[in-house]
N, C-alpha and C. Protein backbone atom coordinates (compact mmCIF):
# COMPACT_ATOMS: atom_id res chain seq x y z
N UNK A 1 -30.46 -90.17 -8.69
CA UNK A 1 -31.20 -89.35 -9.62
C UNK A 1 -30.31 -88.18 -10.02
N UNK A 2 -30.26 -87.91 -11.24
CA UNK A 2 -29.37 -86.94 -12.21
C UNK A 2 -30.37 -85.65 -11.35
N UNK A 3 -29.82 -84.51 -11.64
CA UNK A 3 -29.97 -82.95 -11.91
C UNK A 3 -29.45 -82.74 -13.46
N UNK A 4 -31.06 -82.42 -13.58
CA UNK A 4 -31.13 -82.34 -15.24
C UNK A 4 -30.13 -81.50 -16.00
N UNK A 5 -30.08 -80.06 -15.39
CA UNK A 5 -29.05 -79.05 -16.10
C UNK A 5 -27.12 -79.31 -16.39
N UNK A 6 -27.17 -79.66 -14.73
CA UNK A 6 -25.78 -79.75 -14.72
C UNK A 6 -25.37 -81.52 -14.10
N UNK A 7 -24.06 -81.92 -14.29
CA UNK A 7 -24.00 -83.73 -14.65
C UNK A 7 -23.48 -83.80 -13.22
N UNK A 8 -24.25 -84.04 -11.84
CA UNK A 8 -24.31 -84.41 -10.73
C UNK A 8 -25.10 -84.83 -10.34
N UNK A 9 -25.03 -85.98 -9.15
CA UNK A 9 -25.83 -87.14 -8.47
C UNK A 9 -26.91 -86.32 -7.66
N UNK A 10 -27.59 -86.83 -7.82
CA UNK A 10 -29.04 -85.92 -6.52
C UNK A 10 -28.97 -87.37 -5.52
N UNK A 11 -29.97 -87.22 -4.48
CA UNK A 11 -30.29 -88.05 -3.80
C UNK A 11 -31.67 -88.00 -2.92
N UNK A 12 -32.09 -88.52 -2.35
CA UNK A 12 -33.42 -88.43 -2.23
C UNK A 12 -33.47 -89.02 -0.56
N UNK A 13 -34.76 -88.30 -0.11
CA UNK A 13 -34.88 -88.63 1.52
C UNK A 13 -35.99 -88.98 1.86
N UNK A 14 -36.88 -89.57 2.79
CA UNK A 14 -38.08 -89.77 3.06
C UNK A 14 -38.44 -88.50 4.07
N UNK A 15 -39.32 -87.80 3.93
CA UNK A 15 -40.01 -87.26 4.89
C UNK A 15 -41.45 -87.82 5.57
N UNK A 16 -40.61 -88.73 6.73
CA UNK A 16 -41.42 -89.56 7.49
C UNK A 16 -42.91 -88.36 7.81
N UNK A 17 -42.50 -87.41 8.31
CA UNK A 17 -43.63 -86.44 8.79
C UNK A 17 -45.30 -86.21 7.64
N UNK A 18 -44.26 -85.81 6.57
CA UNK A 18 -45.55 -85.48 5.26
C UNK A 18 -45.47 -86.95 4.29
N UNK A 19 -44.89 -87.86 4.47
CA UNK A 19 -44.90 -88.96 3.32
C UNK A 19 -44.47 -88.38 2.33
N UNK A 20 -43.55 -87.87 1.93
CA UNK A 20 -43.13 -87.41 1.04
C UNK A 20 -41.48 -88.08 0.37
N UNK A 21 -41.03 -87.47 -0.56
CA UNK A 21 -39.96 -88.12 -1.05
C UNK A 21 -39.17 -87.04 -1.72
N UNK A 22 -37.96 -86.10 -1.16
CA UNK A 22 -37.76 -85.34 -1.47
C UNK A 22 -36.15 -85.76 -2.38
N UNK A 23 -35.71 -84.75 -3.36
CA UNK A 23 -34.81 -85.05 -4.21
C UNK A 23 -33.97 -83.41 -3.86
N UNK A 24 -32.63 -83.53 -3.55
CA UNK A 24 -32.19 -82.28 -3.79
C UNK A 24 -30.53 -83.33 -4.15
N UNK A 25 -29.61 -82.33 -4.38
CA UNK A 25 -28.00 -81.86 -4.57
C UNK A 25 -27.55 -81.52 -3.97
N UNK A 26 -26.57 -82.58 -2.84
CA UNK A 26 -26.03 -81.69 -1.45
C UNK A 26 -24.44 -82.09 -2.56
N UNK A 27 -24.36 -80.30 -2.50
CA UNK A 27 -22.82 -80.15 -3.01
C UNK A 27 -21.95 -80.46 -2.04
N UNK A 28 -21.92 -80.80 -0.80
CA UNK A 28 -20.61 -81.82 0.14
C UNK A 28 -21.27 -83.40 0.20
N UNK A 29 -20.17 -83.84 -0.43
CA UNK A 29 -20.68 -85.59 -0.36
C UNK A 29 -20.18 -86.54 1.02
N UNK A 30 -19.35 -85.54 1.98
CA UNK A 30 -18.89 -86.09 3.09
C UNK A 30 -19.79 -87.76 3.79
N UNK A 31 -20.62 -87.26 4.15
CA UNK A 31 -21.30 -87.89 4.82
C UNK A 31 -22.43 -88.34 3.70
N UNK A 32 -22.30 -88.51 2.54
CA UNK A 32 -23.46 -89.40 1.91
C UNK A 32 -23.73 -91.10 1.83
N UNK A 33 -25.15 -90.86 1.95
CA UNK A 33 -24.94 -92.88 1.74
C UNK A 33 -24.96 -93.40 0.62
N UNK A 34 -24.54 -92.88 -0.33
CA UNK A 34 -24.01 -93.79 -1.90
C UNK A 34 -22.70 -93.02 -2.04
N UNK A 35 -21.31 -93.27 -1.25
CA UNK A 35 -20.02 -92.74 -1.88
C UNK A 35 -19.65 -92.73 -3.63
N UNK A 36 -19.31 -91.68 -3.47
CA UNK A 36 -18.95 -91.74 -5.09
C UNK A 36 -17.22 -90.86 -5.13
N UNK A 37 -16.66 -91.13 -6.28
CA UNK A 37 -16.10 -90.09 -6.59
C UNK A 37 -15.57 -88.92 -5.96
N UNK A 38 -16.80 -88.38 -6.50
CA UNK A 38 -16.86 -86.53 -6.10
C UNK A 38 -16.97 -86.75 -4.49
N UNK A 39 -16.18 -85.74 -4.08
CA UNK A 39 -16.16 -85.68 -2.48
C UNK A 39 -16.99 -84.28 -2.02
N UNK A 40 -16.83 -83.50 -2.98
CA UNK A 40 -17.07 -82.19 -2.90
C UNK A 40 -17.77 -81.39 -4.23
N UNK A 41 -18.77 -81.13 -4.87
CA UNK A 41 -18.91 -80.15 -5.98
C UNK A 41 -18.90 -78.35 -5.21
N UNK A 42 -17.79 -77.90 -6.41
CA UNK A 42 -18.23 -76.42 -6.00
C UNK A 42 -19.39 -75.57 -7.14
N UNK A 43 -19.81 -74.94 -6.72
CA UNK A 43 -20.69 -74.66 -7.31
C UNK A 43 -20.57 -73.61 -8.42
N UNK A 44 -19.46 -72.74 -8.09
CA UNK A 44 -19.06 -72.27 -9.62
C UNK A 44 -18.52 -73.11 -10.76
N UNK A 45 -18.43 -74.11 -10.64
CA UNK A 45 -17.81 -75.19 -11.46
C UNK A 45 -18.61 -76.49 -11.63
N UNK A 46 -19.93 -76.27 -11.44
CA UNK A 46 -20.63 -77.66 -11.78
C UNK A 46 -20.49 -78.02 -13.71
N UNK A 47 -20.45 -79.00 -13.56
CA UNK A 47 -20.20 -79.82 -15.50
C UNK A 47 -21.87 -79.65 -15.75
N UNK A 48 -22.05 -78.54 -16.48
CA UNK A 48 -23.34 -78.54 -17.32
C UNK A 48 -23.81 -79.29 -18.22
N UNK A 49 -24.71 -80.43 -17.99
CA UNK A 49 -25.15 -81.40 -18.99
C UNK A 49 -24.88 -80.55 -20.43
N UNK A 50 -24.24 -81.38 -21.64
CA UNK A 50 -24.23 -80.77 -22.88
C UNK A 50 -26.02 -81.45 -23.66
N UNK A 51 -26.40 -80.70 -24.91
CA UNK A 51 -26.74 -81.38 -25.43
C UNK A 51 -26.92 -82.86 -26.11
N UNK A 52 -25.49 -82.67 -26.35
CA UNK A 52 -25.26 -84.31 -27.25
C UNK A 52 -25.15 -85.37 -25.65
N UNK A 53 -24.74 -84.77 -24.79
CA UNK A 53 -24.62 -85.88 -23.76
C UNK A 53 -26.36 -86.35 -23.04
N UNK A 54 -26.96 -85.06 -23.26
CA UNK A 54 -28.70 -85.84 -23.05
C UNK A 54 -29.25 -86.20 -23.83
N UNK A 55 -28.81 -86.15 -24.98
CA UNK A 55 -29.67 -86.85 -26.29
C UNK A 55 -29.06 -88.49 -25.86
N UNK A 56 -27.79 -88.60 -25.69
CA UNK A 56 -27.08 -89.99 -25.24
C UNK A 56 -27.77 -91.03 -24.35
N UNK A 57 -28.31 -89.86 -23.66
CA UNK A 57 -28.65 -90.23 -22.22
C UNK A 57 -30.35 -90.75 -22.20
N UNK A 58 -30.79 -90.21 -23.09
CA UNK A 58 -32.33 -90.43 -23.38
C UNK A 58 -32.38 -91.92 -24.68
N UNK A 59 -31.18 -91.80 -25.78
CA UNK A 59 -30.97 -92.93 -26.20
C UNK A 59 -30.89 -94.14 -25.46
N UNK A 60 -29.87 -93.82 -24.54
CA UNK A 60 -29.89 -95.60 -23.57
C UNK A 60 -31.38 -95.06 -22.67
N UNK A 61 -31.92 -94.85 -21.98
CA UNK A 61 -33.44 -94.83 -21.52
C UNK A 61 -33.96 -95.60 -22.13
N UNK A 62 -34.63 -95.44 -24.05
CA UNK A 62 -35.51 -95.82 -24.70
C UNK A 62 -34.80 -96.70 -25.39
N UNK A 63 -33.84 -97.49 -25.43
CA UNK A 63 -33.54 -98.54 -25.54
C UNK A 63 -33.20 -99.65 -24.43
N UNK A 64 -33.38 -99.47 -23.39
CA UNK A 64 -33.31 -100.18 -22.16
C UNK A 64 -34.37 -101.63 -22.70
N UNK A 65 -33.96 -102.69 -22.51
CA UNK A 65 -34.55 -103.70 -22.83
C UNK A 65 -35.84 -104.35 -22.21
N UNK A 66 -36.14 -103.70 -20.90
CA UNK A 66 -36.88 -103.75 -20.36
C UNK A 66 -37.36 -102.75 -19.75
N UNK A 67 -38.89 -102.85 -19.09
CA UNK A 67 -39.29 -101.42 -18.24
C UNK A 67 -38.73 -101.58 -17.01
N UNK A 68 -38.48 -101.96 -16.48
CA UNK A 68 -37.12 -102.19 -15.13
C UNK A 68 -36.35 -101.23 -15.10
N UNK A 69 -35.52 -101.94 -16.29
CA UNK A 69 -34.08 -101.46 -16.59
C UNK A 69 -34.56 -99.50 -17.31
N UNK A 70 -35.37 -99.13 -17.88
CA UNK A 70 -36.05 -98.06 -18.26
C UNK A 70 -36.16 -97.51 -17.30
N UNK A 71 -37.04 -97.80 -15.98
CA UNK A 71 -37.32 -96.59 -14.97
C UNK A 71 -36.23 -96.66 -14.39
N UNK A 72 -35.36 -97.39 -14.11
CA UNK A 72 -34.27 -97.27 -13.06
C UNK A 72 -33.03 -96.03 -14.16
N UNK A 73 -33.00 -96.22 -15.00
CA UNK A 73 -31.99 -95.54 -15.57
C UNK A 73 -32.74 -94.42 -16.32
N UNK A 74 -34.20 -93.56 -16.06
CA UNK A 74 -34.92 -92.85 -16.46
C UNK A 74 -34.42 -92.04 -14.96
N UNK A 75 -34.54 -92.81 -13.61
CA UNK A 75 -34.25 -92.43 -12.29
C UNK A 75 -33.06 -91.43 -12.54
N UNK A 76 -32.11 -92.63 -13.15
CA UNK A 76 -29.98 -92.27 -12.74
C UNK A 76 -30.19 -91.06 -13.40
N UNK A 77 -30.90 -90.93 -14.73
CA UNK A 77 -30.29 -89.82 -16.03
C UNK A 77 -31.56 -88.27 -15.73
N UNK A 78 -32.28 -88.72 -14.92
CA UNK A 78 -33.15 -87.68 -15.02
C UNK A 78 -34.01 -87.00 -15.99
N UNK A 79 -34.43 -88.32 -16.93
CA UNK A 79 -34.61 -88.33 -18.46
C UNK A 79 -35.40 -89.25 -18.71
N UNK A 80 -36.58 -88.90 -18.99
CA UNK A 80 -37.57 -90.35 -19.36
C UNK A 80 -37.63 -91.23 -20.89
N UNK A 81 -36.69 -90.57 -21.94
CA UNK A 81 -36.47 -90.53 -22.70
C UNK A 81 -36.21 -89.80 -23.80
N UNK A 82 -36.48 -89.93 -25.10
CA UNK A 82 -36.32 -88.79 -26.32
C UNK A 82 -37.68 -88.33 -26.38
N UNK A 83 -36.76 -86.50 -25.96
CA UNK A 83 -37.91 -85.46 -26.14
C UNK A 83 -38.89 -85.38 -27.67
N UNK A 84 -39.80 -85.47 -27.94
CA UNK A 84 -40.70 -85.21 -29.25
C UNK A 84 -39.76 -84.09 -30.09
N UNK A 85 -39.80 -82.81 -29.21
CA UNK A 85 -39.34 -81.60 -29.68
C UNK A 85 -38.06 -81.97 -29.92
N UNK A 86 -37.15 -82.97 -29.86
CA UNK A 86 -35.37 -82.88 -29.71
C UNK A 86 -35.53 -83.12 -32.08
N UNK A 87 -36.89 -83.15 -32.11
CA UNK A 87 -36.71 -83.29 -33.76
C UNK A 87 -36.69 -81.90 -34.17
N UNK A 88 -36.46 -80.94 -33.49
CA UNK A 88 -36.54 -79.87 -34.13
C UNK A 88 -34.88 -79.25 -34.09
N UNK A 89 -34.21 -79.45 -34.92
CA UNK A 89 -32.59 -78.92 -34.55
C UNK A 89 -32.70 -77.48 -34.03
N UNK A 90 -33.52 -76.58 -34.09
CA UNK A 90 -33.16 -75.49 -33.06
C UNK A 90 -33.37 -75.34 -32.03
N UNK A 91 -33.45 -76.69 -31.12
CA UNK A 91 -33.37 -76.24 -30.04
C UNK A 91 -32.42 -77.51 -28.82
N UNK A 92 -32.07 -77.03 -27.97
CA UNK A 92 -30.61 -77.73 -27.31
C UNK A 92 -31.17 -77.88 -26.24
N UNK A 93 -31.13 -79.55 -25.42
CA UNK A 93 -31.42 -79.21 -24.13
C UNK A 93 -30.67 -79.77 -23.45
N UNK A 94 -30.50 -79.14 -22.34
CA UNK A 94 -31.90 -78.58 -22.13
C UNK A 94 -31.68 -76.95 -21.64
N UNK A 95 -30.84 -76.77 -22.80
CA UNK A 95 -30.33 -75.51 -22.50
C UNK A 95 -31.49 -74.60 -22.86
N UNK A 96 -32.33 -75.11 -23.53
CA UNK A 96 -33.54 -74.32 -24.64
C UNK A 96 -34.54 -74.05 -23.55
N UNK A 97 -34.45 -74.47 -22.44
CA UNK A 97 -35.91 -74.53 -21.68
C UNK A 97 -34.80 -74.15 -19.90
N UNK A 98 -35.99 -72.68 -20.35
CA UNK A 98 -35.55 -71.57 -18.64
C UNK A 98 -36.01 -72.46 -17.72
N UNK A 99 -35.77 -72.50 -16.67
CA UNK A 99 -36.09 -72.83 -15.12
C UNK A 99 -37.14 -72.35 -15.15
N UNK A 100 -38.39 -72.87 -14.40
CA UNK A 100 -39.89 -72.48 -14.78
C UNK A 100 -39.86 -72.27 -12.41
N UNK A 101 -40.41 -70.72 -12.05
CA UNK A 101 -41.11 -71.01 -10.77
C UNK A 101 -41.44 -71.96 -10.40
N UNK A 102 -41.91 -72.80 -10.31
CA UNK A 102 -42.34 -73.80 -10.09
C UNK A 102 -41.41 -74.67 -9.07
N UNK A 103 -40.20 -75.18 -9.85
CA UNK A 103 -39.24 -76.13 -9.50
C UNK A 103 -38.22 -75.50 -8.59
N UNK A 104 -38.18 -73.91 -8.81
CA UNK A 104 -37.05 -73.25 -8.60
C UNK A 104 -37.16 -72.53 -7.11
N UNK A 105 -39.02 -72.40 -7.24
CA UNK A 105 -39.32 -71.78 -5.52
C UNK A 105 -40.16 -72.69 -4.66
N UNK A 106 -41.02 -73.27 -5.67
CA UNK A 106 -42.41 -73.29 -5.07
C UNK A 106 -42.05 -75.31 -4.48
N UNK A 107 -41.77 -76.06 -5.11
CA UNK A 107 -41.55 -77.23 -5.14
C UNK A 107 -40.36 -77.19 -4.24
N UNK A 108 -40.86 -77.76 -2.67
CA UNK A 108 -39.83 -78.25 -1.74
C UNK A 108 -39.55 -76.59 -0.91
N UNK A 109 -38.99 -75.69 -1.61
CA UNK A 109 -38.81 -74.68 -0.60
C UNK A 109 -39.20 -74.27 0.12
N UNK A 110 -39.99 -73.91 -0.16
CA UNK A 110 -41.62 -72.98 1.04
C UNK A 110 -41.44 -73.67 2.04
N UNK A 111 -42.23 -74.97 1.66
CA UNK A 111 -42.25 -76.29 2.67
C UNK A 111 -40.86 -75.84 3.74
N UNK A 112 -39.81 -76.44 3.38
CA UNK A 112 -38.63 -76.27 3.48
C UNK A 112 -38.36 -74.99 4.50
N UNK A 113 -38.83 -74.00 4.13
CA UNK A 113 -38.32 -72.48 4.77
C UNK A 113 -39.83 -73.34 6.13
N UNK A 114 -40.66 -73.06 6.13
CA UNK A 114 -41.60 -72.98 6.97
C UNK A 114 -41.29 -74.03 8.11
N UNK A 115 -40.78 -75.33 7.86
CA UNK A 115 -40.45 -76.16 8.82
C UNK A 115 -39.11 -75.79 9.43
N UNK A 116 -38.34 -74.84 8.61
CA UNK A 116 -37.11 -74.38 9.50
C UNK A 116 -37.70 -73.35 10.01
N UNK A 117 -38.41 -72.83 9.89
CA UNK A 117 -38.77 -71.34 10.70
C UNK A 117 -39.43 -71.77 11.99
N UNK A 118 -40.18 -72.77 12.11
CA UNK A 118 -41.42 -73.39 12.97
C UNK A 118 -40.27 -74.59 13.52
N UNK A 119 -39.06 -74.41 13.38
CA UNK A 119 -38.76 -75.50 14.02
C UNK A 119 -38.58 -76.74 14.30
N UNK A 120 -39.03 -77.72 13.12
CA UNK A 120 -39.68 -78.51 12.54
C UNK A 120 -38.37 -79.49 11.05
N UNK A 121 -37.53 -78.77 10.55
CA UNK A 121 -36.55 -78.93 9.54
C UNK A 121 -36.47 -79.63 10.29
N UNK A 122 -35.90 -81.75 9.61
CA UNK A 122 -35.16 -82.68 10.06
C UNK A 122 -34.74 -82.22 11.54
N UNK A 123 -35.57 -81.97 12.54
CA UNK A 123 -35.10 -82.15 13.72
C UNK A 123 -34.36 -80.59 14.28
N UNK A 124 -33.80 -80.02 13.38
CA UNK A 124 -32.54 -79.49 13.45
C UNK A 124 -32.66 -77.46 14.28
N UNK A 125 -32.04 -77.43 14.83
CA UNK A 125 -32.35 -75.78 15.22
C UNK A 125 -33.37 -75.39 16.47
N UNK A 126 -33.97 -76.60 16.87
CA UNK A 126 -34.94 -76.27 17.54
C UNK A 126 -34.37 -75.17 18.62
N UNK A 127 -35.64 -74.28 19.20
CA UNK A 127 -35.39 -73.30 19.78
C UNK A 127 -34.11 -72.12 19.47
N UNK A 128 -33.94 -72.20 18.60
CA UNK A 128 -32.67 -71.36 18.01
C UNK A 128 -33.58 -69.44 17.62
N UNK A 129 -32.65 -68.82 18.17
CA UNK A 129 -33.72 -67.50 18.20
C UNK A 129 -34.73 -67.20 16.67
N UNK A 130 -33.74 -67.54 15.58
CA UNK A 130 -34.64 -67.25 14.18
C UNK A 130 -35.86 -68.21 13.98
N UNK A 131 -36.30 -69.04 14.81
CA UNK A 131 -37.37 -69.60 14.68
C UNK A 131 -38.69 -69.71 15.49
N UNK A 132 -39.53 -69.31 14.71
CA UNK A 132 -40.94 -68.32 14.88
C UNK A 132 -41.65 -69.18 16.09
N UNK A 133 -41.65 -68.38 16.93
CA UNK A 133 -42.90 -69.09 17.70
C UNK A 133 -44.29 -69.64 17.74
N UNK A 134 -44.78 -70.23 17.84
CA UNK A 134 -46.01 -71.29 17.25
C UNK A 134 -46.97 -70.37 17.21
N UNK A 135 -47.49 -69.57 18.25
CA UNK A 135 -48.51 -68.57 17.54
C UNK A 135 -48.35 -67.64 16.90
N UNK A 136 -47.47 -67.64 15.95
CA UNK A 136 -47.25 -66.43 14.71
C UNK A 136 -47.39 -67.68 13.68
């Protein structure tokens, strides 16, 4: 799965605990299970999706010959297809559209901070002094 803004691989994990299916961007690819390429992204230097390259990218989507071949490459591009609004030439995306709260705090983090605080993150830290004891 794409990261919509900038042109790097996401990847996705099961969280056996909540049933969940989480998507993030681990900028070290050391240890990933789909090798690629990139070994490493730094993060002052990520390749910012251009416009013309997601309009590209939403073209092959909605021409995919099948719905198969559509969700799987709706998955890769992070793009379900051509935006309605992309008919309006003033606006570029997805440069045109701010990061909304939502995606940026609320979706995955919290979660995220609270199971590392409680101890609970993938296993990891347990009993480590920064993490809160069960009755707080």
């Amino acid at each position: 799965m794409a990261c919509v803004p900038v042109e790097c691989a996401g990847s996705s994990e099961f969280a056996s605990r909540t049933h969940e299916i989480r998507y993030y961007v681990p900028l070290s690819r050391r240890n990933h299970p789909t090798p690629t390429d990139v070994v490493e992204y730094c993060p002052e230097k990520l390749l910012l999706r251009s416009h013309d390259g997601f309009m590209a990218h939403a073209k092959v989507v909605e021409s995919a010959p099948t719905e198969t071949q559509r969700e799987a490459l709706a998955k890769e591009y992070g793009i379900k297809g051509i935006p309605l609004l992309s008919a309006l030439g003033s606006l570029r995306f997805p440069q045109s559209f701010p990061y909304d709260f939502m995606h940026l705090v609320w979706e995955n983090l919290i979660l995220n901070l609270v199971l590392f605080w409680s101890g609970h993150y993938k296993g990891m830290d347990e009993g480590q002094p920064y993490v809160l004891s069960p009755h707080i």
